[in-house]
C-alpha atoms as a PDB file:
ATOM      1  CA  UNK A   1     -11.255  64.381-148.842  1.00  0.00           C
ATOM      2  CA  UNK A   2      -8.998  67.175-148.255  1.00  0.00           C
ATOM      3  CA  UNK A   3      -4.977  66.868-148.544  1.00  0.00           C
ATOM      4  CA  UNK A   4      -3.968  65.991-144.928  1.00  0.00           C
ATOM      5  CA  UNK A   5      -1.197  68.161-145.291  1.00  0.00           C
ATOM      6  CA  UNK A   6      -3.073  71.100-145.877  1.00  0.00           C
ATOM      7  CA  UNK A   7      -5.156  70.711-142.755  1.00  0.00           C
ATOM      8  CA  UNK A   8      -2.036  69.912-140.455  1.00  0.00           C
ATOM      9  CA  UNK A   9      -0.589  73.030-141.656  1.00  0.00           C
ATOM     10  CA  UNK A  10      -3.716  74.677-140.789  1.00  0.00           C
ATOM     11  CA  UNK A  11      -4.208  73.118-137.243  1.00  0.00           C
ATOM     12  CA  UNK A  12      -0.845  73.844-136.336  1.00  0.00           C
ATOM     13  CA  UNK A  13      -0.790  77.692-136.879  1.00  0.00           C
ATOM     14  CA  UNK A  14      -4.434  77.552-134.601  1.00  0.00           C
ATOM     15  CA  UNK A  15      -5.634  74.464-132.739  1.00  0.00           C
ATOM     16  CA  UNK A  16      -8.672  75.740-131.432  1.00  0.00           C
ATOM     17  CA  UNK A  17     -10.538  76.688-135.139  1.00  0.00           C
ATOM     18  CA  UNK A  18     -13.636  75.042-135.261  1.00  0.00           C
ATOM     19  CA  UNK A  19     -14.385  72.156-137.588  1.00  0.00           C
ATOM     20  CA  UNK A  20     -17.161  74.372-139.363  1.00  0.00           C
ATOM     21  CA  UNK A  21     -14.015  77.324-140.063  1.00  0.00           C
ATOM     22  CA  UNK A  22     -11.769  74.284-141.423  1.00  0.00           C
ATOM     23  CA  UNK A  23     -14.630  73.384-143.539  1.00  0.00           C
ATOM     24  CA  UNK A  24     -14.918  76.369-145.273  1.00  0.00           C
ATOM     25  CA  UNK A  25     -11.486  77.307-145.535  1.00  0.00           C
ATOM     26  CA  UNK A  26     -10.355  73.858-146.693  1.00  0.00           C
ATOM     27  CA  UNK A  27     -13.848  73.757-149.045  1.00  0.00           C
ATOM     28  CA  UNK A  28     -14.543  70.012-147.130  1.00  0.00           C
ATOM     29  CA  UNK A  29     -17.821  69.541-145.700  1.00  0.00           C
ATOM     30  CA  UNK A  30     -17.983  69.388-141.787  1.00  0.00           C
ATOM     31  CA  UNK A  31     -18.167  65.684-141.427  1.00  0.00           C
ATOM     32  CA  UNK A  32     -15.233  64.758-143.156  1.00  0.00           C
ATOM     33  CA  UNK A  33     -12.960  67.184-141.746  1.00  0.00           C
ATOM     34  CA  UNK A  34     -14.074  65.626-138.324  1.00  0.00           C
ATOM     35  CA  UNK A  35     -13.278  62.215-139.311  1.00  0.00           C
ATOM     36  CA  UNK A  36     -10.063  63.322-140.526  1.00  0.00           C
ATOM     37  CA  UNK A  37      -9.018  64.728-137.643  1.00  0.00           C
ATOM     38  CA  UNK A  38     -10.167  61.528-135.867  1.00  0.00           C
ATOM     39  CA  UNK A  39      -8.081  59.394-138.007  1.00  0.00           C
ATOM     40  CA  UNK A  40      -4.964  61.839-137.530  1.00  0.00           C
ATOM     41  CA  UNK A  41      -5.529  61.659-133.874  1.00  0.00           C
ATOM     42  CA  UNK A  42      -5.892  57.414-133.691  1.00  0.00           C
ATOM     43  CA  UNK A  43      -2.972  57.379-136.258  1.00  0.00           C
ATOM     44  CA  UNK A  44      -0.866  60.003-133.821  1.00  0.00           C
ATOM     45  CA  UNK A  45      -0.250  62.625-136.478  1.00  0.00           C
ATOM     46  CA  UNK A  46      -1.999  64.626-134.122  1.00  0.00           C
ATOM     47  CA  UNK A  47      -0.937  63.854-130.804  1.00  0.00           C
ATOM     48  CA  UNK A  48      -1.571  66.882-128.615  1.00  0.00           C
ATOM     49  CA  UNK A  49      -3.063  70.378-128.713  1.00  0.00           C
ATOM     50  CA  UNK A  50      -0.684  72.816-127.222  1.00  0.00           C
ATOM     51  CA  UNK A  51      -1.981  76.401-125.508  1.00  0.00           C
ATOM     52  CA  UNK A  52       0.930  78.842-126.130  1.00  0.00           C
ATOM     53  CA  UNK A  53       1.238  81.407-122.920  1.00  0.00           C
ATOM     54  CA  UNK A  54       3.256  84.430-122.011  1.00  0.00           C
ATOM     55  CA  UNK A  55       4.558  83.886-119.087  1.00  0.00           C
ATOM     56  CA  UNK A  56       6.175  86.841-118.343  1.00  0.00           C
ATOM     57  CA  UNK A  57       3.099  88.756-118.939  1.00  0.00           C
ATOM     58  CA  UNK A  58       1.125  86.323-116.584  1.00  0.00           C
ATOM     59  CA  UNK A  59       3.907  87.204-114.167  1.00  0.00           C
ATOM     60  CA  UNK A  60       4.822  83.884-113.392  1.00  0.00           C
ATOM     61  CA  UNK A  61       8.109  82.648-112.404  1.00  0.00           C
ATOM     62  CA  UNK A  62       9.268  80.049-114.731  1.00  0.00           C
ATOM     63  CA  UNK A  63      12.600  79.413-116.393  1.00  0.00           C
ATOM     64  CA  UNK A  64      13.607  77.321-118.886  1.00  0.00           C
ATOM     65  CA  UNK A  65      16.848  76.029-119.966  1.00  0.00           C
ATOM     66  CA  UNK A  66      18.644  74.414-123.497  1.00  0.00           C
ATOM     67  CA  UNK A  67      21.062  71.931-122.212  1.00  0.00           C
ATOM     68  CA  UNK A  68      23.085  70.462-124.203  1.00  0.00           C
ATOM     69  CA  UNK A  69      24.047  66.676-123.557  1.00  0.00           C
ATOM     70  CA  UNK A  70      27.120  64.589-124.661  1.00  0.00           C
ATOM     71  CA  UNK A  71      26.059  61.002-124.108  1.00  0.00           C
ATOM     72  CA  UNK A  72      27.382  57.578-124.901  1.00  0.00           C
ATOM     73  CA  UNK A  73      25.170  56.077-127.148  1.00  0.00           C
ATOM     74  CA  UNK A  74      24.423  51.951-125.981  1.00  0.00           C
ATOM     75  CA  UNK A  75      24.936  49.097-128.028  1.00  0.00           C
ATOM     76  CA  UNK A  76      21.826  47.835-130.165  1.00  0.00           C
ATOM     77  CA  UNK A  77      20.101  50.709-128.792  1.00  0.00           C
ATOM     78  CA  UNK A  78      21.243  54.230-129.587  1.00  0.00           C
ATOM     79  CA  UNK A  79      20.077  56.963-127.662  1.00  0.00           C
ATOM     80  CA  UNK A  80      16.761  55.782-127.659  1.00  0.00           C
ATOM     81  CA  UNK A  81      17.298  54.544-124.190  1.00  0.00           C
ATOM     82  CA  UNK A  82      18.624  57.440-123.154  1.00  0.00           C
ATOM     83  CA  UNK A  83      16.295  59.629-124.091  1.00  0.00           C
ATOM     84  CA  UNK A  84      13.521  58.107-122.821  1.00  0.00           C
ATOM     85  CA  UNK A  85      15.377  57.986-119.017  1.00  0.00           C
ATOM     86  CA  UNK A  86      15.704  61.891-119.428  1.00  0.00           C
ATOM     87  CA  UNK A  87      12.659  62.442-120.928  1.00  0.00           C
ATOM     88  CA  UNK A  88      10.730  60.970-117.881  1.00  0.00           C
ATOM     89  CA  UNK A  89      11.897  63.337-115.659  1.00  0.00           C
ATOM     90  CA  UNK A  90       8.563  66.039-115.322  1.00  0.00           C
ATOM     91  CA  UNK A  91      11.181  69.221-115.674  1.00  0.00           C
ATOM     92  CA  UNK A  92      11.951  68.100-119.279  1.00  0.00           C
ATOM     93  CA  UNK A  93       9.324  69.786-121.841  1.00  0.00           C
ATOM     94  CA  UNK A  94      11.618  68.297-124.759  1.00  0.00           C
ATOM     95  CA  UNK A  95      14.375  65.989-125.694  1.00  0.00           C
ATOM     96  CA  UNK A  96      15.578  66.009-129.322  1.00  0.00           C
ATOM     97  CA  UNK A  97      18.410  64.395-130.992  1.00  0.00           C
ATOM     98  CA  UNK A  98      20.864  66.529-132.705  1.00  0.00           C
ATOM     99  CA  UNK A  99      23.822  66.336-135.119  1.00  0.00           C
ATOM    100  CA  UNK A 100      27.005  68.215-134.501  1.00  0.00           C
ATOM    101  CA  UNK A 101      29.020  68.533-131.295  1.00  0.00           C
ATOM    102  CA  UNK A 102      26.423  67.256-128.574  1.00  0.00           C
ATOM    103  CA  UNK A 103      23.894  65.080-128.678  1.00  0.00           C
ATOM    104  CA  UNK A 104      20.436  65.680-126.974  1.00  0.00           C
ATOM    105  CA  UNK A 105      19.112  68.950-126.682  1.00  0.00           C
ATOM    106  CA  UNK A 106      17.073  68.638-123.477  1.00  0.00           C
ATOM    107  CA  UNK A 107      14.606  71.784-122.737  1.00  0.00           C
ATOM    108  CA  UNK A 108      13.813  71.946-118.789  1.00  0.00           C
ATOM    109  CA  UNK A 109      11.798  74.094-116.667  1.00  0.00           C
ATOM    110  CA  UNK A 110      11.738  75.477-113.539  1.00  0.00           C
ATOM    111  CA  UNK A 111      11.102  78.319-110.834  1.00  0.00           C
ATOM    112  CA  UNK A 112      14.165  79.531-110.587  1.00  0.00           C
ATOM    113  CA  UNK A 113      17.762  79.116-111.998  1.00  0.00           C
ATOM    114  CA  UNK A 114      18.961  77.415-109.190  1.00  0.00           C
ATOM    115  CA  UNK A 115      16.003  74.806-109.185  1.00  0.00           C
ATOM    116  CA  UNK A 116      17.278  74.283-112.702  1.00  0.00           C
ATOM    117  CA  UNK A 117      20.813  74.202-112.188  1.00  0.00           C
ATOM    118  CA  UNK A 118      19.951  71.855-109.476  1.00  0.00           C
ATOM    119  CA  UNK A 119      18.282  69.444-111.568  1.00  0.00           C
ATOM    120  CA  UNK A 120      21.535  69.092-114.520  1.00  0.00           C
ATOM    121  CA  UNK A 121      23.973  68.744-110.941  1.00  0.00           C
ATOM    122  CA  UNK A 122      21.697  66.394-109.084  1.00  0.00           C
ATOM    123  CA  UNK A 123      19.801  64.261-111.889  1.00  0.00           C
ATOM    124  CA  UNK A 124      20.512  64.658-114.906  1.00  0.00           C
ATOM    125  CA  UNK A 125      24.173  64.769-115.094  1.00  0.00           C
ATOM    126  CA  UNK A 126      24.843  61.295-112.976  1.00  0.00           C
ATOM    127  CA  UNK A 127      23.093  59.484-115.572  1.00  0.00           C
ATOM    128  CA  UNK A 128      25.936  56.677-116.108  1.00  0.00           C
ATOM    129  CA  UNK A 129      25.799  57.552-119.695  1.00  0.00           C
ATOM    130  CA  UNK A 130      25.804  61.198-119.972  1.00  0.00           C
ATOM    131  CA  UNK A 131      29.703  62.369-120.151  1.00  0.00           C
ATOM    132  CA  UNK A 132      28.797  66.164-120.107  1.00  0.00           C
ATOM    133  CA  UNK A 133      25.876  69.141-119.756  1.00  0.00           C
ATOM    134  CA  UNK A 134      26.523  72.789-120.771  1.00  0.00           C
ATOM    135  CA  UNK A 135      23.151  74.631-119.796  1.00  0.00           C
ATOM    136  CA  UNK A 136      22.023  77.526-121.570  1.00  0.00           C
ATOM    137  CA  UNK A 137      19.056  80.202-119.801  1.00  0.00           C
ATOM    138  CA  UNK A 138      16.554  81.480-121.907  1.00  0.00           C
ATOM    139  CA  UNK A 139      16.882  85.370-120.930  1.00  0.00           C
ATOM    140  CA  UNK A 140      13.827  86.307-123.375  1.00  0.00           C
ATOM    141  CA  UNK A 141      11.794  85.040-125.902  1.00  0.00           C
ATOM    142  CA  UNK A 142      11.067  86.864-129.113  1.00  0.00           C
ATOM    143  CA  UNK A 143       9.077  84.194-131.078  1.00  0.00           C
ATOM    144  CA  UNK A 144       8.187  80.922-130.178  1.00  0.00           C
ATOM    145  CA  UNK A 145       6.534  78.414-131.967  1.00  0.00           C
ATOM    146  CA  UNK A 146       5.633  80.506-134.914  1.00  0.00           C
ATOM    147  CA  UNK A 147       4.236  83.171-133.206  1.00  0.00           C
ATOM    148  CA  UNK A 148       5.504  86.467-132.744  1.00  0.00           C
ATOM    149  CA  UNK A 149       5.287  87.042-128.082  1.00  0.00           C
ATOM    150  CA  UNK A 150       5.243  90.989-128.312  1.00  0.00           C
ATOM    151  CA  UNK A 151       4.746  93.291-131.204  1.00  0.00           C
ATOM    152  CA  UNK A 152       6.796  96.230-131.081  1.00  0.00           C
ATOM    153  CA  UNK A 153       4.401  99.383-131.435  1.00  0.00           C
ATOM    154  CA  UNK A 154       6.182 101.748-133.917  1.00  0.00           C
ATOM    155  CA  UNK A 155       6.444 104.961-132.609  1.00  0.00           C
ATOM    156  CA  UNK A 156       5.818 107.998-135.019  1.00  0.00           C
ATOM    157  CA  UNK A 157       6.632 111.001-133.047  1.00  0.00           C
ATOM    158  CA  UNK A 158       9.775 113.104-134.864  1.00  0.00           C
ATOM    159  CA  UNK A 159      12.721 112.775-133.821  1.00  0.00           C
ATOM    160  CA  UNK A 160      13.988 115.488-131.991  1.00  0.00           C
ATOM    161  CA  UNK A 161      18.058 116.590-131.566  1.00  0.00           C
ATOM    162  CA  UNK A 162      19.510 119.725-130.096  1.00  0.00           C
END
């Protein structure tokens, strides 16, 4: 049986490699790779398999925001709680609990800025526990999950001054 680590590294840089290319690349025959990945998925190791798009090449207006969230944690709970009620809400692609000087990270999307902005006035900022939001815009993304969103072609002509 191969080292589980070794194939969640590998499944994580590309989801959609077949069993028979982890096989050989891992030296595992096909059937036991498979029932690995089985057992990752019942144990919820592996709980999702994420397609990574371009949106601004797909020309598609979307805009997504890092808002940062001061809370007030509740007894015998945390900001479990918390999370969850913010999480629920389908703009939120992420929630994560952070050290330093907030607390939640929460990643939204919308159309538009002002569908966003709407959201932090409207929903997520009454939350009884939330004490304050400072939203961030994503103007461009570089790299995002690993992966590079557009290579810079070099360009070799000679530079030319008067």
């Amino acid at each position: 049986m191969v080292d589980s680590h070794e194939l969640l590294e590998v499944m994580e840089k590309n989801s959609r490699i077949s069993i028979k290319d982890l096989a050989v690349m891992l030296d595992e025959n096909e059937e036991g790779i498979a029932d690995q990945l089985a057992q990752l998925e019942r144990e919820k190791i592996i709980f999702g398999y994420h397609t990574m798009i371009n949106w601004d090449k797909a020309r598609v207006d979307r805009v997504t925001a890092l808002i940062e969230v001061r809370v007030t944690p509740q007894r015998g709970e945390g900001f479990d709680t918390i999370a969850q009620n913010i999480y629920r809400f389908e703009e939120v692609s992420a929630v994560y609990l952070m050290s330093g000087a907030f607390d939640l990270t929460v990643i939204v999307e919308g159309r538009t800025m002002k569908e966003v902005a709407l959201f932090v006035a409207q929903r997520l900022a009454p939350i009884d526990q939330v004490l304050s939001t400072s939203t961030h815009f994503v103007l461009k993304r570089y790299k995002d999950h690993g992966v590079i969103l557009e290579d810079r072609e070099s360009d070799e002509r000679m530079i030319v001054s008067p």
